[in-house]
Structures are given as structure tokens and as C-alpha cells.
PDB file of N, CA and C in Angstrom:
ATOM      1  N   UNK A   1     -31.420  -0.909 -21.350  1.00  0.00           N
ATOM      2  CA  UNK A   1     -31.140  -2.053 -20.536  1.00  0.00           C
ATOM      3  C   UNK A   1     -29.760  -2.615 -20.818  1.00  0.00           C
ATOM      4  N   UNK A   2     -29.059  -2.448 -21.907  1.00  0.00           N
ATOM      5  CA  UNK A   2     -27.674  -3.127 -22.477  1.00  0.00           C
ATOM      6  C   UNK A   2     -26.844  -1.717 -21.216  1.00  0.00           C
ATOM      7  N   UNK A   3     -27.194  -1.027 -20.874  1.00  0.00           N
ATOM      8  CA  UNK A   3     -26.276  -0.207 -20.126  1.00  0.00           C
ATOM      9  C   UNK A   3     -25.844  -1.096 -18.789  1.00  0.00           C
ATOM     10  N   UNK A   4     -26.724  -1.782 -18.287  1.00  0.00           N
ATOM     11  CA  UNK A   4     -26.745  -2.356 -17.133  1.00  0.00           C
ATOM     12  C   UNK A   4     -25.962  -3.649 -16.920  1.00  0.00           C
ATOM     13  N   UNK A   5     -25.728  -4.366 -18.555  1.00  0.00           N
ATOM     14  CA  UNK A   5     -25.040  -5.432 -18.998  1.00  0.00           C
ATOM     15  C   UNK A   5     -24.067  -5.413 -18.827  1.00  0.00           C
ATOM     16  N   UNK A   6     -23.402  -3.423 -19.460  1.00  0.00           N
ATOM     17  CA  UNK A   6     -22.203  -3.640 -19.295  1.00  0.00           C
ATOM     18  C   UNK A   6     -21.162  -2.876 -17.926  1.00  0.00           C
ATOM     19  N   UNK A   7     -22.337  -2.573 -17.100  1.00  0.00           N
ATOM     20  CA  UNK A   7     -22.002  -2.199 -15.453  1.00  0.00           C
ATOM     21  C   UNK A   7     -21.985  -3.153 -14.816  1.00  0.00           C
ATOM     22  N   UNK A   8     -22.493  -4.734 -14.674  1.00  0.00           N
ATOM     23  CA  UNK A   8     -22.234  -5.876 -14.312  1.00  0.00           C
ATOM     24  C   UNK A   8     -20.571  -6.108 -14.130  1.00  0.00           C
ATOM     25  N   UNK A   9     -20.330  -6.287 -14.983  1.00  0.00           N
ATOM     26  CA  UNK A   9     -18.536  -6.944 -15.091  1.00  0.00           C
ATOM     27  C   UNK A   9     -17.768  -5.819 -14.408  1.00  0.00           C
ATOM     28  N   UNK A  10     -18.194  -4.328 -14.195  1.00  0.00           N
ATOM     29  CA  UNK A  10     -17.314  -3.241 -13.822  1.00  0.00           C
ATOM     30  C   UNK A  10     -17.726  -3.820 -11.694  1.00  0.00           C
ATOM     31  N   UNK A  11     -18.820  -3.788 -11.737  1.00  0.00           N
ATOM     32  CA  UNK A  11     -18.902  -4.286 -10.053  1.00  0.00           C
ATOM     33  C   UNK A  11     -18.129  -5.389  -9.532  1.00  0.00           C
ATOM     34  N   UNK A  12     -18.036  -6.912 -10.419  1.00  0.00           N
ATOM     35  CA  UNK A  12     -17.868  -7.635 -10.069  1.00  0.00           C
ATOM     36  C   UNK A  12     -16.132  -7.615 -10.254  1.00  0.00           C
ATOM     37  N   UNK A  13     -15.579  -6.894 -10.713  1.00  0.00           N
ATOM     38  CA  UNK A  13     -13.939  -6.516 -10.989  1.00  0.00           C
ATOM     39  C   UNK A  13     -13.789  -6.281  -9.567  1.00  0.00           C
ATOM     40  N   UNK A  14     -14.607  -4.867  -9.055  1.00  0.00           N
ATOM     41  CA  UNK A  14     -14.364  -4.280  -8.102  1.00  0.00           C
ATOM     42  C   UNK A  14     -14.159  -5.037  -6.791  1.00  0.00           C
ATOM     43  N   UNK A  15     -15.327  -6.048  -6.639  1.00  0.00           N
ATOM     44  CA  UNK A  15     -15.361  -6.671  -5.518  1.00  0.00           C
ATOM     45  C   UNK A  15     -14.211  -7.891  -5.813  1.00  0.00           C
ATOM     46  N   UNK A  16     -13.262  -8.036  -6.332  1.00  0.00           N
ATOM     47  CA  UNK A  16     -12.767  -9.389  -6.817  1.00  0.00           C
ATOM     48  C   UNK A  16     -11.773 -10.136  -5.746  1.00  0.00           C
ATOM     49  N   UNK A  17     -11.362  -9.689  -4.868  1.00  0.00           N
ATOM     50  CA  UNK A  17     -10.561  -9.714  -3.676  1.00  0.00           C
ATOM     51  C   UNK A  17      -9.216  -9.661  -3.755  1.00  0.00           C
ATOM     52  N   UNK A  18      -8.539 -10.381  -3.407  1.00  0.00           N
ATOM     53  CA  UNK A  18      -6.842 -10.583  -3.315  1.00  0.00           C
ATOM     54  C   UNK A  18      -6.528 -10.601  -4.267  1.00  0.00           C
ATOM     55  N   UNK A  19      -6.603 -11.777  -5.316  1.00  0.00           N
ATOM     56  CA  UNK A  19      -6.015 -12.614  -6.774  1.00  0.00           C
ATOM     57  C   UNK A  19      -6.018 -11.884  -7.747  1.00  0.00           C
ATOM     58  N   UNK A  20      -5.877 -10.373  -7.398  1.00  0.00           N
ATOM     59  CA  UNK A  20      -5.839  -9.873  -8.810  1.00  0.00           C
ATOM     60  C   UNK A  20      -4.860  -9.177  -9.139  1.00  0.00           C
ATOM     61  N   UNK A  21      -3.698  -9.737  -9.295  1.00  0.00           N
ATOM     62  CA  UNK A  21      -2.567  -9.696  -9.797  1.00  0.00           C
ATOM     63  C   UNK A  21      -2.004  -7.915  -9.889  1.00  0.00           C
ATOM     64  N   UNK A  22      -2.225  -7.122  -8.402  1.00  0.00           N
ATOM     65  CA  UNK A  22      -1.928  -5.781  -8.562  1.00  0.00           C
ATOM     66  C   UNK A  22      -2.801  -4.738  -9.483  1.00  0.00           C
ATOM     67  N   UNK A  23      -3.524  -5.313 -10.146  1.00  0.00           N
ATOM     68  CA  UNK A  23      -4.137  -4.451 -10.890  1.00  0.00           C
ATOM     69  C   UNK A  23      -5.929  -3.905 -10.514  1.00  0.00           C
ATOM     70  N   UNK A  24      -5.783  -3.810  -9.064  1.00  0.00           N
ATOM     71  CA  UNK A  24      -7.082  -3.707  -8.695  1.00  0.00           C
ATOM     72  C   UNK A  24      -6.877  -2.499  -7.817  1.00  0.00           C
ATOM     73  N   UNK A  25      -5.958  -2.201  -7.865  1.00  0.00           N
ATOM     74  CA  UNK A  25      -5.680  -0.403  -7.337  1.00  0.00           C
ATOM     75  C   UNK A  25      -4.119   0.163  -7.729  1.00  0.00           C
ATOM     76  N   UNK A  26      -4.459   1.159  -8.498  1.00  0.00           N
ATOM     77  CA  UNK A  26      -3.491   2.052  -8.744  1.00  0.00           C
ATOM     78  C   UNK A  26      -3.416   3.098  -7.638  1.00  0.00           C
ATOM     79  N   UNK A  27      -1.543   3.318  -7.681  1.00  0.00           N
ATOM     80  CA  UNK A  27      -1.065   3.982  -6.466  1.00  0.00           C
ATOM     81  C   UNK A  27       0.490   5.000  -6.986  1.00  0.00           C
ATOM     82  N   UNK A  28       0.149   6.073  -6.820  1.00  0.00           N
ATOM     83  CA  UNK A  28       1.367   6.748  -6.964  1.00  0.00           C
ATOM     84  C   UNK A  28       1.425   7.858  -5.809  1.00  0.00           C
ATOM     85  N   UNK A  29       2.718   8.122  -5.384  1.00  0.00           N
ATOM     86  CA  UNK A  29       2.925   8.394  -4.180  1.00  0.00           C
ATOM     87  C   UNK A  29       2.754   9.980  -4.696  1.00  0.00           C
ATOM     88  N   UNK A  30       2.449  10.667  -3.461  1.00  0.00           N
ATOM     89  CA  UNK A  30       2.394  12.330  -3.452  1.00  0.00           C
ATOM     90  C   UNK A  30       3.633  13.280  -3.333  1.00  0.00           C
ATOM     91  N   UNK A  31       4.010  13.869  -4.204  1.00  0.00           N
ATOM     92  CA  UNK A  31       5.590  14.936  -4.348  1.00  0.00           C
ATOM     93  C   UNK A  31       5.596  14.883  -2.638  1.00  0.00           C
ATOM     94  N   UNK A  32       6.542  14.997  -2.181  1.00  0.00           N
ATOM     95  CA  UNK A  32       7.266  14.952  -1.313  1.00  0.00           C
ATOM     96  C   UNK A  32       7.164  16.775  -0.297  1.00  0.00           C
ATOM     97  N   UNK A  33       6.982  16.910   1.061  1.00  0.00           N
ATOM     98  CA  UNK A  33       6.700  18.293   1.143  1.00  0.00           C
ATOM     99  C   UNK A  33       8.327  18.513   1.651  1.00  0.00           C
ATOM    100  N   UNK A  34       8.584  20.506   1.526  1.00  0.00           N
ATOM    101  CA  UNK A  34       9.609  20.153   1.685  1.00  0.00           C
ATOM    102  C   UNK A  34       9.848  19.688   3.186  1.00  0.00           C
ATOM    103  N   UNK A  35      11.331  19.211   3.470  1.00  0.00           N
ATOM    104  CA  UNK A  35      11.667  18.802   4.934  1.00  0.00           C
ATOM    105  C   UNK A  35      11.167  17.552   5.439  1.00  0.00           C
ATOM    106  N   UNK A  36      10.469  16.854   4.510  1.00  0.00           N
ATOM    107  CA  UNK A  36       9.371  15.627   4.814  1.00  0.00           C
ATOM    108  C   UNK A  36      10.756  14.248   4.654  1.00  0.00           C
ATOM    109  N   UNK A  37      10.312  13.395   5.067  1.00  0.00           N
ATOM    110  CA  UNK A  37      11.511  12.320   5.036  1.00  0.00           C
ATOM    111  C   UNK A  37      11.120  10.825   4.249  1.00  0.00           C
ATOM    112  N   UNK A  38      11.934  10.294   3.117  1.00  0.00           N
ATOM    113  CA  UNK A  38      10.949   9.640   2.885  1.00  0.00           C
ATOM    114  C   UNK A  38      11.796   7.952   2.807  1.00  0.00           C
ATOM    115  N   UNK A  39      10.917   7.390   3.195  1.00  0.00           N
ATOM    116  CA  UNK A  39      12.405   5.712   3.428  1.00  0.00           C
ATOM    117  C   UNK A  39      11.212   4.682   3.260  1.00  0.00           C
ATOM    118  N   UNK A  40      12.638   4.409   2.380  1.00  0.00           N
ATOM    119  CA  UNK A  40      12.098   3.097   1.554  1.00  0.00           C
ATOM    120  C   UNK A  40      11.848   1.659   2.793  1.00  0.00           C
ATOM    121  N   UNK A  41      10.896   0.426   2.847  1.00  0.00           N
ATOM    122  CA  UNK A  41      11.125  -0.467   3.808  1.00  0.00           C
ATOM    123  C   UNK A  41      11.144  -1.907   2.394  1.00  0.00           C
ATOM    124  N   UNK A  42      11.535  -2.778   2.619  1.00  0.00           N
ATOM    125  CA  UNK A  42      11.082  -4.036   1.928  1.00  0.00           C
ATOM    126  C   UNK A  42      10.141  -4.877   2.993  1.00  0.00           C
ATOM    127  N   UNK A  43       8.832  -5.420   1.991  1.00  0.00           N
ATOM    128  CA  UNK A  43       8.109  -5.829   2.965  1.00  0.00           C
ATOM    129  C   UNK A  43       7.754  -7.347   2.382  1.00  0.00           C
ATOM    130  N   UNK A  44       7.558  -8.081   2.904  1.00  0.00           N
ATOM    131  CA  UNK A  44       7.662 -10.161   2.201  1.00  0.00           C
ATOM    132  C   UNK A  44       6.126  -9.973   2.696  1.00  0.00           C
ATOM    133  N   UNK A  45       5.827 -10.683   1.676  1.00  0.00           N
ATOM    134  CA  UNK A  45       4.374 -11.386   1.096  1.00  0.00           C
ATOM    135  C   UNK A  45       3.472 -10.515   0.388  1.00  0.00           C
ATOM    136  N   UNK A  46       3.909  -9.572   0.283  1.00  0.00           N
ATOM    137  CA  UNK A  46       2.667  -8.916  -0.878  1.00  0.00           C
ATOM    138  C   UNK A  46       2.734  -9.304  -2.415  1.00  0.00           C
ATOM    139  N   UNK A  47       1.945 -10.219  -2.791  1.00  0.00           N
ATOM    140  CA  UNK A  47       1.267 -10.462  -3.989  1.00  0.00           C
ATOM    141  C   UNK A  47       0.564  -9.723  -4.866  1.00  0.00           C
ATOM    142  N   UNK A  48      -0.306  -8.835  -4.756  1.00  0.00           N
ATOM    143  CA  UNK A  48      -1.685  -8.213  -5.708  1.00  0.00           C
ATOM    144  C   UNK A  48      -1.449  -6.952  -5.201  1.00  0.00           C
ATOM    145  N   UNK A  49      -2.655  -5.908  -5.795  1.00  0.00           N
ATOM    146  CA  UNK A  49      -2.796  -4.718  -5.107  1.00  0.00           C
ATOM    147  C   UNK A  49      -3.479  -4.678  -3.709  1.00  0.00           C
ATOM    148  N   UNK A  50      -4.276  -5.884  -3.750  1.00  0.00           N
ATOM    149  CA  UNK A  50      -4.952  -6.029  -2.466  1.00  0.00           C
ATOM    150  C   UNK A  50      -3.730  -5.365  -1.106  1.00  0.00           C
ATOM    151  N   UNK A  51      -2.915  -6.734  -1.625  1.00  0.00           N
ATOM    152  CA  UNK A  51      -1.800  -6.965  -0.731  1.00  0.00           C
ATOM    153  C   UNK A  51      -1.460  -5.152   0.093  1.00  0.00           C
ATOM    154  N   UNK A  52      -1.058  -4.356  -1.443  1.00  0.00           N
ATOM    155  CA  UNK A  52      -0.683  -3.073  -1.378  1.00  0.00           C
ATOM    156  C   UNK A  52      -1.829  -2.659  -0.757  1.00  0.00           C
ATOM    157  N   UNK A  53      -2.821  -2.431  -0.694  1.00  0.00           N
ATOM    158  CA  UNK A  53      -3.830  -1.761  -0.119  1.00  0.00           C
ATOM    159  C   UNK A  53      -3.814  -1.771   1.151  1.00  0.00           C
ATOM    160  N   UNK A  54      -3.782  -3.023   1.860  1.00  0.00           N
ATOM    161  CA  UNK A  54      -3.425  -3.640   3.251  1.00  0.00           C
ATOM    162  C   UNK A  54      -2.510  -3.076   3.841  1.00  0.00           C
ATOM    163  N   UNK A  55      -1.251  -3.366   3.406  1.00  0.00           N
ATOM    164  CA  UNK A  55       0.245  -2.503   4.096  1.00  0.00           C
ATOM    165  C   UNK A  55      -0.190  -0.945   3.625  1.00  0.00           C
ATOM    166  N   UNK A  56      -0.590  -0.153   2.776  1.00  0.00           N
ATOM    167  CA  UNK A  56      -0.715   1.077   3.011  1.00  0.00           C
ATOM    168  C   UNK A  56      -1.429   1.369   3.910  1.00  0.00           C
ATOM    169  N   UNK A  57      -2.660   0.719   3.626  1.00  0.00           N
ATOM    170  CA  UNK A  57      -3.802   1.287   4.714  1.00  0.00           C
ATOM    171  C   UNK A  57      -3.149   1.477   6.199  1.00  0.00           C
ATOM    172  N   UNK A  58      -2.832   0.563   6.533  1.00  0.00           N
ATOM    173  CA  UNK A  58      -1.958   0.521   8.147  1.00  0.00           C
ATOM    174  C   UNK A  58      -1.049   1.441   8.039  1.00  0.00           C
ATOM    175  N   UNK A  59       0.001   1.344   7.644  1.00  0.00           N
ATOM    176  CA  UNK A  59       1.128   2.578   7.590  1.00  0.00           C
ATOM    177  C   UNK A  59       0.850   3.891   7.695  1.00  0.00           C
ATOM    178  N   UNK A  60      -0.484   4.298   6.776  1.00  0.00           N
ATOM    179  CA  UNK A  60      -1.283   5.693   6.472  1.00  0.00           C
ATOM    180  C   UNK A  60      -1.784   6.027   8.201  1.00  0.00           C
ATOM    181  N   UNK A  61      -2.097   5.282   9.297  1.00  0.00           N
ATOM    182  CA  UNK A  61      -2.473   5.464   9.843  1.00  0.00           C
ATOM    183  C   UNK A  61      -1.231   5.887  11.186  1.00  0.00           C
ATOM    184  N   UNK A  62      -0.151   5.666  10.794  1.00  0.00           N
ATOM    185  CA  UNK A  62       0.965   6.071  11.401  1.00  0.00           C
ATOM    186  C   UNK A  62       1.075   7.755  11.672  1.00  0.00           C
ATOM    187  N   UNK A  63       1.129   8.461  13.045  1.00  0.00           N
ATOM    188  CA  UNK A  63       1.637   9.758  13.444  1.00  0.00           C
ATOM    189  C   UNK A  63       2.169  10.084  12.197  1.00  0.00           C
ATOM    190  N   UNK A  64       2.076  11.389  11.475  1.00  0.00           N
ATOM    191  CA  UNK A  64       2.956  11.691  10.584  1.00  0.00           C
ATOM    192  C   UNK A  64       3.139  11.611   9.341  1.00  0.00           C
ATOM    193  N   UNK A  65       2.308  10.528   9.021  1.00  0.00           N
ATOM    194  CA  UNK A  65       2.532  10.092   7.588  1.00  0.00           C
ATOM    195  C   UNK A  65       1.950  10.631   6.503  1.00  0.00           C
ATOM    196  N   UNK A  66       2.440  11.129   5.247  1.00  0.00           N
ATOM    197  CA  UNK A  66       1.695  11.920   4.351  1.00  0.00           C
ATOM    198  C   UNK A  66       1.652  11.029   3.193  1.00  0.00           C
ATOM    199  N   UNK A  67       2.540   9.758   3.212  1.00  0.00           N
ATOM    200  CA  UNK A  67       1.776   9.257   1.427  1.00  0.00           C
ATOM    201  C   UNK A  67       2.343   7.590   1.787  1.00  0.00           C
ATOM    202  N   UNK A  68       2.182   7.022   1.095  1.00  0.00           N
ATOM    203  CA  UNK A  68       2.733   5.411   1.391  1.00  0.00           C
ATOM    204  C   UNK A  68       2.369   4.851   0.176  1.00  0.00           C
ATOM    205  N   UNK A  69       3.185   4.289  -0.963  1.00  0.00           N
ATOM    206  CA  UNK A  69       3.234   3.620  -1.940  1.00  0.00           C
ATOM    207  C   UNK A  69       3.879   2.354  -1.671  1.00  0.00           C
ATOM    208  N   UNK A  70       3.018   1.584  -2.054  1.00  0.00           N
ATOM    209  CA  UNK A  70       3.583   0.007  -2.027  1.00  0.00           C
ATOM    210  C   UNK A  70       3.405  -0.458  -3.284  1.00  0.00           C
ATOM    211  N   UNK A  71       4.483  -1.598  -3.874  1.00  0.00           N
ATOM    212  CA  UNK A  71       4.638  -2.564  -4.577  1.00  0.00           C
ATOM    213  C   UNK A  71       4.727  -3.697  -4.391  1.00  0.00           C
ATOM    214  N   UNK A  72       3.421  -4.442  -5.075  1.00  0.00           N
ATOM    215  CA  UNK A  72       4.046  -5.879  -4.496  1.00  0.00           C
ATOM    216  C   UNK A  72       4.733  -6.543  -5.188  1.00  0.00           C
ATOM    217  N   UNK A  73       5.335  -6.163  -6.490  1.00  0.00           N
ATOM    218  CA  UNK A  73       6.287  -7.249  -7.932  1.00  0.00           C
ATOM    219  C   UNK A  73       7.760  -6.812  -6.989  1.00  0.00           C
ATOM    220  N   UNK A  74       7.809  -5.709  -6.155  1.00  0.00           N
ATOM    221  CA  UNK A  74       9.099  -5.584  -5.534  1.00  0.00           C
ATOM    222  C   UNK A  74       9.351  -5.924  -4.265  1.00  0.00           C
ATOM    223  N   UNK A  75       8.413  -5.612  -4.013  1.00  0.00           N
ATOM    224  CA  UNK A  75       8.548  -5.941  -2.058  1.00  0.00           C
ATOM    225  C   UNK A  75       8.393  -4.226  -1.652  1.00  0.00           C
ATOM    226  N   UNK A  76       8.860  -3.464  -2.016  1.00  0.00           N
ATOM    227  CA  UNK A  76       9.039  -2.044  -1.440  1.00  0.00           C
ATOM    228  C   UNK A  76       7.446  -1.268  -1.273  1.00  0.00           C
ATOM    229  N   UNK A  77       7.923  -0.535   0.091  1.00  0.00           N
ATOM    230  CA  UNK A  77       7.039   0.405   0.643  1.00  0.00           C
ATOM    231  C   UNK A  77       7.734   1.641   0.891  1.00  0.00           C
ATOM    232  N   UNK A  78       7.327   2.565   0.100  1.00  0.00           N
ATOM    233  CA  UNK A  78       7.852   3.904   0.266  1.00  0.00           C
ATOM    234  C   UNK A  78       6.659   4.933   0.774  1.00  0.00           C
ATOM    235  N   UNK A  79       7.925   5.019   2.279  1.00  0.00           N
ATOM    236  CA  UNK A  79       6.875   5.666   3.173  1.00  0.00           C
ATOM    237  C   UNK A  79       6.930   7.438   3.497  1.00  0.00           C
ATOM    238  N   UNK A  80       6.564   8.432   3.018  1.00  0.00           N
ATOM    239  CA  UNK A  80       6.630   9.747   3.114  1.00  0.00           C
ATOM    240  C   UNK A  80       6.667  10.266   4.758  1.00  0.00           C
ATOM    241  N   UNK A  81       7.284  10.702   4.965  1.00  0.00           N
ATOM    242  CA  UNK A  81       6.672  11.474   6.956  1.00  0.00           C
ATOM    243  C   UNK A  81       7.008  12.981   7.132  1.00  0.00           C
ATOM    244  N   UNK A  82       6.685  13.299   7.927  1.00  0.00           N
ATOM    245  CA  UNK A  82       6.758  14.440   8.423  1.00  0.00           C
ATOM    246  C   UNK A  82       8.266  14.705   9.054  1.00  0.00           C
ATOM    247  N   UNK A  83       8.297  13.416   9.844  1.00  0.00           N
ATOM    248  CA  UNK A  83      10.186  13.285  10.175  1.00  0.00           C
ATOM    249  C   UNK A  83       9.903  11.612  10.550  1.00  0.00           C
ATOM    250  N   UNK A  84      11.151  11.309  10.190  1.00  0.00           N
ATOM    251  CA  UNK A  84      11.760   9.580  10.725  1.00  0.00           C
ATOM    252  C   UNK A  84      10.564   8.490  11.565  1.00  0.00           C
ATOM    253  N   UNK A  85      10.402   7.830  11.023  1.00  0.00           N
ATOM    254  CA  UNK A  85       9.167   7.326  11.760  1.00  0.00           C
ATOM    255  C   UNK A  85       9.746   5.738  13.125  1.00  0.00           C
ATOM    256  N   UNK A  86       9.307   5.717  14.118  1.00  0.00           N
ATOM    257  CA  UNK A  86      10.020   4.670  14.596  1.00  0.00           C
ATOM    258  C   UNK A  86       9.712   3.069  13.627  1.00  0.00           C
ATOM    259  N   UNK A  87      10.660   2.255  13.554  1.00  0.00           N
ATOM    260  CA  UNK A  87      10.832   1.031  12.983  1.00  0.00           C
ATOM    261  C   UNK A  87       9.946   0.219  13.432  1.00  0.00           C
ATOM    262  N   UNK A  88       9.988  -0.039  14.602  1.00  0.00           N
ATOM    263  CA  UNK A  88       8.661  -0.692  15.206  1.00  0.00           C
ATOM    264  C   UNK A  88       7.259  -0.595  15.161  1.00  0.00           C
ATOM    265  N   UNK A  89       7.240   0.816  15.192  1.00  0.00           N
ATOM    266  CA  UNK A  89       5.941   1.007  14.779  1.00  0.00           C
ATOM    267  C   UNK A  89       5.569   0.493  13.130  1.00  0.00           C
ATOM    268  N   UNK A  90       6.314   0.931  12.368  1.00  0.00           N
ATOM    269  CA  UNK A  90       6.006   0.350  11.584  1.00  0.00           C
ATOM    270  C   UNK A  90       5.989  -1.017  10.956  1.00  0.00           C
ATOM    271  N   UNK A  91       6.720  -1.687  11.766  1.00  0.00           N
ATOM    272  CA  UNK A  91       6.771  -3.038  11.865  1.00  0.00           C
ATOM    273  C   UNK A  91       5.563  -3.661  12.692  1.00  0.00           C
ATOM    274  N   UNK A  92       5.013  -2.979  13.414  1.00  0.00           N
ATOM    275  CA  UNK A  92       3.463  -3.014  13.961  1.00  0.00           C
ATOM    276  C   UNK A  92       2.393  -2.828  13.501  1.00  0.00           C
ATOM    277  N   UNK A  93       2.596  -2.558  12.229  1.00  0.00           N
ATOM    278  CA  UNK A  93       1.381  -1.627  10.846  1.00  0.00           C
ATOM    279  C   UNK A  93       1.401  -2.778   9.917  1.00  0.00           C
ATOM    280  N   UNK A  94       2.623  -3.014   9.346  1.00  0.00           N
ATOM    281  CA  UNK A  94       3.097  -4.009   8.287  1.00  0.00           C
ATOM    282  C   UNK A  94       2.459  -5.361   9.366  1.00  0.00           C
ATOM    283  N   UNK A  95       2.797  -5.805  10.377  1.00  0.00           N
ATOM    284  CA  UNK A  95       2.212  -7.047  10.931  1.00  0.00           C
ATOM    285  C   UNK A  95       1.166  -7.149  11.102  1.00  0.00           C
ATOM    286  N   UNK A  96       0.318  -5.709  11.001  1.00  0.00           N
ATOM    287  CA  UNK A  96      -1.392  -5.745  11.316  1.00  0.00           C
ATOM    288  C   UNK A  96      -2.053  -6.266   9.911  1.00  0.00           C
ATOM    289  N   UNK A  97      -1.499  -5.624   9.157  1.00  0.00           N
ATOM    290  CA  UNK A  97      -1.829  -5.559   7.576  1.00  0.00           C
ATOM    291  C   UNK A  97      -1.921  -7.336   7.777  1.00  0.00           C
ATOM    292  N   UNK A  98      -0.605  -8.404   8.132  1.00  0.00           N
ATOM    293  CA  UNK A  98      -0.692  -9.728   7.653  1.00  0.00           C
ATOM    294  C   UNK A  98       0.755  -9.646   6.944  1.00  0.00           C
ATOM    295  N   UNK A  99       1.939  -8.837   6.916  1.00  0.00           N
ATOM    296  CA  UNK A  99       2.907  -9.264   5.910  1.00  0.00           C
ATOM    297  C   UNK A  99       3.811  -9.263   7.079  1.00  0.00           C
ATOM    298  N   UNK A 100       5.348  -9.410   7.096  1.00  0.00           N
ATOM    299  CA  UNK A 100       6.523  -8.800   7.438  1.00  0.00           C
ATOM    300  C   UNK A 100       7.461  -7.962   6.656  1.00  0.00           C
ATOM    301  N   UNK A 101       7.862  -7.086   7.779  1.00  0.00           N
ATOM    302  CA  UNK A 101       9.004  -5.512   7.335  1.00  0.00           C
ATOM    303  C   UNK A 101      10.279  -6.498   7.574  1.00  0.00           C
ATOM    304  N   UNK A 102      11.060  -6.040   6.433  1.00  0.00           N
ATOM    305  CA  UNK A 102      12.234  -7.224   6.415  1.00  0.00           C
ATOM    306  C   UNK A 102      13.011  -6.032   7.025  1.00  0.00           C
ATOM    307  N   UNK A 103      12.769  -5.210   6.634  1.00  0.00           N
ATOM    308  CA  UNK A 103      13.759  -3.713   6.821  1.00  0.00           C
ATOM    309  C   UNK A 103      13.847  -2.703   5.902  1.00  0.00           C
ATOM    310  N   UNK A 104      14.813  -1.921   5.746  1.00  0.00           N
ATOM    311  CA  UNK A 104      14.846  -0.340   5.111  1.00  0.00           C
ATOM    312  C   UNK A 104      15.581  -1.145   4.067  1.00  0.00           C
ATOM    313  N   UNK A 105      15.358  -0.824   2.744  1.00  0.00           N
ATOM    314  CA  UNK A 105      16.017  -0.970   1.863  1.00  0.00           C
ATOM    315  C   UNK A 105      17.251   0.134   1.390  1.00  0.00           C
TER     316      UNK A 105
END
């Protein structure tokens, strides 16, 4: 029964929402294929990993896209593609998420 004590605190981490200071999902981007293109954007308001989870999730769903790492202590989203992705669109991903694309860093 002490097993179950200490699977409690591992669920309730999980579900913890926004406020957790980036450390509620680890993210490292995938080697690069060759010919693939990869550009950096700065994006305003990401706080936590949540934050990161949000702007990836949307971006990932972009024509093309093979990896998307976000930071939120920087602002940067480094976005992998197949080739050049339009700006707008991704400025349409980043606004779905809830943040703004300031631009390409």
C-alpha cells in the first residue's frame, strides 16, 4: 500500500497546469534531415513548459514540419521544415496557441 503513497504526488505533478516553471515537459529538438530548413522565431509570453507545449503543439501541426523546440526563459522557437515555412502561417499557430511571433530571430 506505501507504493500507492508514493504514485500520488507523481499524478498530481502531472496534472499541475501552467505554473510550473518549465519543468513539466522536457523538449529537445530532432537532428536536422538533410536539406530540411531550420529558423529560429522569438515568441512573447511563454512562461512554463506548459506555455512551450502550446506553441509547439500548433506549429507541429504546420505542412512540413519535422521538430519544434520552444523555450520559454528565451522567447525562442526553433522550428525544423521540410523547406521555408510561410510567416503567417505561423503567426496563425503561435496566435492559436495564445502567445505572439515577434519575428525570426
Amino acid at each position: 500500500m506505501s507504493s500507492a503513497n508514493t504514485e500520488l504526488p507523481q499524478v498530481a505533478d502531472e496534472s499541475a497546469g501552467s505554473c510550473c516553471g518549465g519543468a513539466c515537459q522536457s523538449d529537445s529538438a530532432a537532428p536536422a534531415a538533410e536539406g530540411a530548413v531550420t529558423t529560429v522565431y522569438e515568441v512573447k509570453g511563454m512562461t512554463c513548459g506548459h506555455c512551450e507545449g502550446a506553441v509547439r503543439e500548433e506549429i507541429s501541426e504546420l505542412a512540413g514540419v519535422s521538430s519544434v523546440q520552444a523555450v520559454a526563459a528565451t522567447g525562442q522557437v526553433t522550428v525544423v521544415s521540410a523547406a521555408p515555412l510561410d510567416e503567417e502561417a505561423v503567426r496563425a499557430a503561435v496566435d492559436e496557441a495564445g502567445y505572439e511571433l515577434v519575428g525570426q530571430s
